[in-house]
C-alpha atoms as a PDB file:
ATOM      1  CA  UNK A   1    -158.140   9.411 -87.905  1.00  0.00           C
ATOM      2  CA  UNK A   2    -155.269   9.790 -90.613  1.00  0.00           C
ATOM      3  CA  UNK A   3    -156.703   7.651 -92.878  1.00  0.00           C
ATOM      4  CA  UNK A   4    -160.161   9.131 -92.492  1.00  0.00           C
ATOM      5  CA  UNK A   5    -159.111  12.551 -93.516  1.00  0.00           C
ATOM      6  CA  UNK A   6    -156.851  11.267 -95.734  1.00  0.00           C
ATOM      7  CA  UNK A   7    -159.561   9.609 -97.471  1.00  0.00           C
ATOM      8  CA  UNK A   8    -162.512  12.270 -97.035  1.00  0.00           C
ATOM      9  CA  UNK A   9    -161.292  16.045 -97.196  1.00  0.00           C
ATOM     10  CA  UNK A  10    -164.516  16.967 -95.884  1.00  0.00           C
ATOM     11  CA  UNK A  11    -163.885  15.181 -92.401  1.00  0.00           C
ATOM     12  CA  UNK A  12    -161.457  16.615 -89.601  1.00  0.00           C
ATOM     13  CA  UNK A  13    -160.813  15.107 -86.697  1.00  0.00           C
ATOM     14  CA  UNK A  14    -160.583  17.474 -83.370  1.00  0.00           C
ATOM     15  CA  UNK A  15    -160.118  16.861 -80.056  1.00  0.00           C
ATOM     16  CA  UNK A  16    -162.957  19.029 -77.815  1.00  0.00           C
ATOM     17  CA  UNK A  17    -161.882  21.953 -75.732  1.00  0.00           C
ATOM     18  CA  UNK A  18    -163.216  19.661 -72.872  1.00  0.00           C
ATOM     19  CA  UNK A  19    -160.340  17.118 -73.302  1.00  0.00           C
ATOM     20  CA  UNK A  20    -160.006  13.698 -75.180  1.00  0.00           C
ATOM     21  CA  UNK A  21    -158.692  10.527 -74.137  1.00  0.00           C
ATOM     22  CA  UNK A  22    -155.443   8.669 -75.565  1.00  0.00           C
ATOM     23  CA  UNK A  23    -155.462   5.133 -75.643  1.00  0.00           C
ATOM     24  CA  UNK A  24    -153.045   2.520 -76.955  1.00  0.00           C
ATOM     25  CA  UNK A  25    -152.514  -1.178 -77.673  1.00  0.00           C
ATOM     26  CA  UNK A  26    -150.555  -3.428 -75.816  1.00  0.00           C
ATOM     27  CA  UNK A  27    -148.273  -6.406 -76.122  1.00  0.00           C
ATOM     28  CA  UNK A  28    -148.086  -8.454 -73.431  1.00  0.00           C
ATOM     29  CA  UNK A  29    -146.901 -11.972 -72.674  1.00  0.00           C
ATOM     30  CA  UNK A  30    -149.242 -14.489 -70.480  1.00  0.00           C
ATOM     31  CA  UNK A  31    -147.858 -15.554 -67.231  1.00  0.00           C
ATOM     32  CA  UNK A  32    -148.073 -19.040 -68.764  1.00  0.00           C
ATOM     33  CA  UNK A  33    -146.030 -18.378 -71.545  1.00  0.00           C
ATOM     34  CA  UNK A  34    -142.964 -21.276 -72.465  1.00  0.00           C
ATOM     35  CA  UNK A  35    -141.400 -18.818 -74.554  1.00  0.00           C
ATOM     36  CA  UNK A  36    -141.015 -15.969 -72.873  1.00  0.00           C
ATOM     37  CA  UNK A  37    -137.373 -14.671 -74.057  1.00  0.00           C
ATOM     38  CA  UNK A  38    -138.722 -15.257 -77.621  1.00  0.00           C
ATOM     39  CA  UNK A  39    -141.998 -12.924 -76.902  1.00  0.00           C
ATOM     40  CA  UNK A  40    -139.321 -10.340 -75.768  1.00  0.00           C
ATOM     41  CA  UNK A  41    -137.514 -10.367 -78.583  1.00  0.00           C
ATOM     42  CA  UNK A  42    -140.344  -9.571 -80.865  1.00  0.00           C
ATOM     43  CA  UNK A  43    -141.520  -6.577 -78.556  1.00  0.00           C
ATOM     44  CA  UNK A  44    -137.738  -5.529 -78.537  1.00  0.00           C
ATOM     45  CA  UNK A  45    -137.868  -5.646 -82.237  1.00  0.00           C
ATOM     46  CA  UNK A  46    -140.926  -3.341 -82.997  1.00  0.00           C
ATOM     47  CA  UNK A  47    -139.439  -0.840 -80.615  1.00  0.00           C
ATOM     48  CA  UNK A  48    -136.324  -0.487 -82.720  1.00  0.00           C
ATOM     49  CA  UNK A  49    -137.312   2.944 -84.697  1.00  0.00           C
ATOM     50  CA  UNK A  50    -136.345   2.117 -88.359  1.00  0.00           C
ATOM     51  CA  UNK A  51    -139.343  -1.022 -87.123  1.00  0.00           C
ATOM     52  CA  UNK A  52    -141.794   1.329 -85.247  1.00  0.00           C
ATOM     53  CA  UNK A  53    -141.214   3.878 -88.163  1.00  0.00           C
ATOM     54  CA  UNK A  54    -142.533   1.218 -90.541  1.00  0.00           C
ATOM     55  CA  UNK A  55    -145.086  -0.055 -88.627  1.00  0.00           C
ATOM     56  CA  UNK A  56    -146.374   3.687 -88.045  1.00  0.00           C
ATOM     57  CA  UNK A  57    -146.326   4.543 -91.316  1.00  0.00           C
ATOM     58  CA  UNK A  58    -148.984   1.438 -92.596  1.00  0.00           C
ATOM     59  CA  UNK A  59    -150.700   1.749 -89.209  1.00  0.00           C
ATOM     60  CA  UNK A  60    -151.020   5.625 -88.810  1.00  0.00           C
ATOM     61  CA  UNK A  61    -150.950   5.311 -85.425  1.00  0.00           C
ATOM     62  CA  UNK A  62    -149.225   7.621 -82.179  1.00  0.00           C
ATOM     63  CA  UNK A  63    -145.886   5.665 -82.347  1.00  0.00           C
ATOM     64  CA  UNK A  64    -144.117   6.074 -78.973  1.00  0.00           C
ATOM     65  CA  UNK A  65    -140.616   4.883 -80.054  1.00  0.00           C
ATOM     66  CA  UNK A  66    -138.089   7.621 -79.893  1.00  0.00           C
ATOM     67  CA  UNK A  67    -135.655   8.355 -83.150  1.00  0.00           C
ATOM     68  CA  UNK A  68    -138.772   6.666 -85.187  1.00  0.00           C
ATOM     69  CA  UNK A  69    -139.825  10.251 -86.571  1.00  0.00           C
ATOM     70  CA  UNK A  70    -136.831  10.725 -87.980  1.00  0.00           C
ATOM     71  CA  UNK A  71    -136.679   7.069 -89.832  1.00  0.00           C
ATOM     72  CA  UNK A  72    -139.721   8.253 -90.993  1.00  0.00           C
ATOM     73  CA  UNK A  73    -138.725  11.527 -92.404  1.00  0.00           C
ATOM     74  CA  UNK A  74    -136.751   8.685 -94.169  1.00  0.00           C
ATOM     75  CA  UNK A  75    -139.868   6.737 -95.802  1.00  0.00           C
ATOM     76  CA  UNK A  76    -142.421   9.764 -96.188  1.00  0.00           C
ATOM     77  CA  UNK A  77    -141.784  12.999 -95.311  1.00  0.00           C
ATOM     78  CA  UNK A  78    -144.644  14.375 -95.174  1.00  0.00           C
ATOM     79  CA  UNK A  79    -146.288  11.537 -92.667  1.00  0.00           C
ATOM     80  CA  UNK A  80    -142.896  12.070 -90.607  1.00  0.00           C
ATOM     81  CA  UNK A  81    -145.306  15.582 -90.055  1.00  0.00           C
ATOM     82  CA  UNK A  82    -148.481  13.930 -88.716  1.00  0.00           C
ATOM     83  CA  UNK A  83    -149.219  14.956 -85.355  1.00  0.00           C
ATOM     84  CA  UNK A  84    -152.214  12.277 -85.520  1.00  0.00           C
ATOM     85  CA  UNK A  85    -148.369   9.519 -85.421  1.00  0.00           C
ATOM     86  CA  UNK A  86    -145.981  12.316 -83.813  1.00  0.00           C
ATOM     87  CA  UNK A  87    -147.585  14.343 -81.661  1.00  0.00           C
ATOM     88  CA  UNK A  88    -146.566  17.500 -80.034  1.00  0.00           C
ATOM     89  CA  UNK A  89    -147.328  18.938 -76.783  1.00  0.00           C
ATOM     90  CA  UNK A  90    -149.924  21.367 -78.086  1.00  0.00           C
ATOM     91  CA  UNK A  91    -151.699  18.402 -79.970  1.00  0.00           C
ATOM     92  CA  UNK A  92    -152.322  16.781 -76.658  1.00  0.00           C
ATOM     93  CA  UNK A  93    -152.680  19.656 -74.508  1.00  0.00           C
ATOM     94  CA  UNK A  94    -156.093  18.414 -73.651  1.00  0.00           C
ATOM     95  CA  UNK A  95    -155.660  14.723 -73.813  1.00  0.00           C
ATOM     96  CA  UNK A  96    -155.515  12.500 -70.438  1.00  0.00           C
ATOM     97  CA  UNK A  97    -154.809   8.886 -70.573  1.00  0.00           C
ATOM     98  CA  UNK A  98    -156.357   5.998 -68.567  1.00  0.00           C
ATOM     99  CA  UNK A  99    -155.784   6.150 -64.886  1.00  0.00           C
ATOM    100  CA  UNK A 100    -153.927   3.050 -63.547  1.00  0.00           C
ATOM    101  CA  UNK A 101    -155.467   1.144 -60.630  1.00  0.00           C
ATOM    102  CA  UNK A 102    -154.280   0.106 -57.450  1.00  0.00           C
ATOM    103  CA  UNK A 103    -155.090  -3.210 -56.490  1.00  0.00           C
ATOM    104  CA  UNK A 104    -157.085  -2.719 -53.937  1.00  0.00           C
ATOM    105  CA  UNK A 105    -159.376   0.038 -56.210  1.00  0.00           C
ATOM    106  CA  UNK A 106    -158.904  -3.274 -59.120  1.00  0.00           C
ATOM    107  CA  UNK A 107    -160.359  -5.569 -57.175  1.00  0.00           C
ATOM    108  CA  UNK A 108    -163.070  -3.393 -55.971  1.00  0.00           C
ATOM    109  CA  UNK A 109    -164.372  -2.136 -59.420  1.00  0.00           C
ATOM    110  CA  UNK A 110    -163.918  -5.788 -60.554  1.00  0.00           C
ATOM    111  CA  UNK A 111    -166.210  -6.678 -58.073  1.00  0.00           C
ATOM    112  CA  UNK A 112    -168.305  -4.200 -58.717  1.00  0.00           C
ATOM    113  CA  UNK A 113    -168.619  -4.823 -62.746  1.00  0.00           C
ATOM    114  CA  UNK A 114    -169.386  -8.388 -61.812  1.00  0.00           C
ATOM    115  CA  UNK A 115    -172.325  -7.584 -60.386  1.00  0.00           C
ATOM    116  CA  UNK A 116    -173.032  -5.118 -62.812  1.00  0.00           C
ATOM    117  CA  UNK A 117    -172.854  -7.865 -65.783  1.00  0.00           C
ATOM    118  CA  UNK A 118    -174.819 -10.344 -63.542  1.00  0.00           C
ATOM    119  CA  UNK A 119    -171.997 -12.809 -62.458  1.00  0.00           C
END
């Protein structure tokens, strides 16, 4: 959204009295995986804030890593302000994020989608 109103001064972005939601991305590493500790490492390393504060600043994304505002303050002030990368409370006041699932409620809307998509 950043970028977008960055880009177009006519556009704003809002969240709705009636609530948004807040998403994010996710690394993970497959069960699978051979090289596990090295996978870690990486994650580790993008949740080091002089990292996160880089990676938020060419992303313009919520960054979640605490002490990256202020390595950001160090790159671009002014971004170091965004509440669309450092939100405050009142900026998500009326923001939920996705409900996690037991596995017994998982395996039941699972189901449920299958049949949905026709498997």
């Amino acid at each position: 959204m950043l970028r977008a109103e960055t880009e177009n001064p006519n556009w704003e972005f809002v969240i709705p009295d009636s609530g948004g939601m807040l998403w994010s991305d996710n690394m993970m590493i497959p069960i699978t995986s051979r090289h596990r500790r090295n996978a870690e490492r990486v994650m580790d390393y993008y949740y080091e804030p002089e990292v996160a504060a880089e990676v938020a600043a060419y992303v313009n994304y919520v960054c979640p890593v605490e002490g990256a505002q202020a390595e950001m303050e160090k790159i671009d002030a002014e971004l170091a302000k965004s509440p669309f990368i450092f939100p405050d409370a009142d900026f998500l006041k009326n923001v939920s994020v996705f409900k996690a699932l037991d596995s017994e409620r998982d395996a039941r809307y699972s189901e449920e989608w299958s049949k949905v998509i026709g498997n």
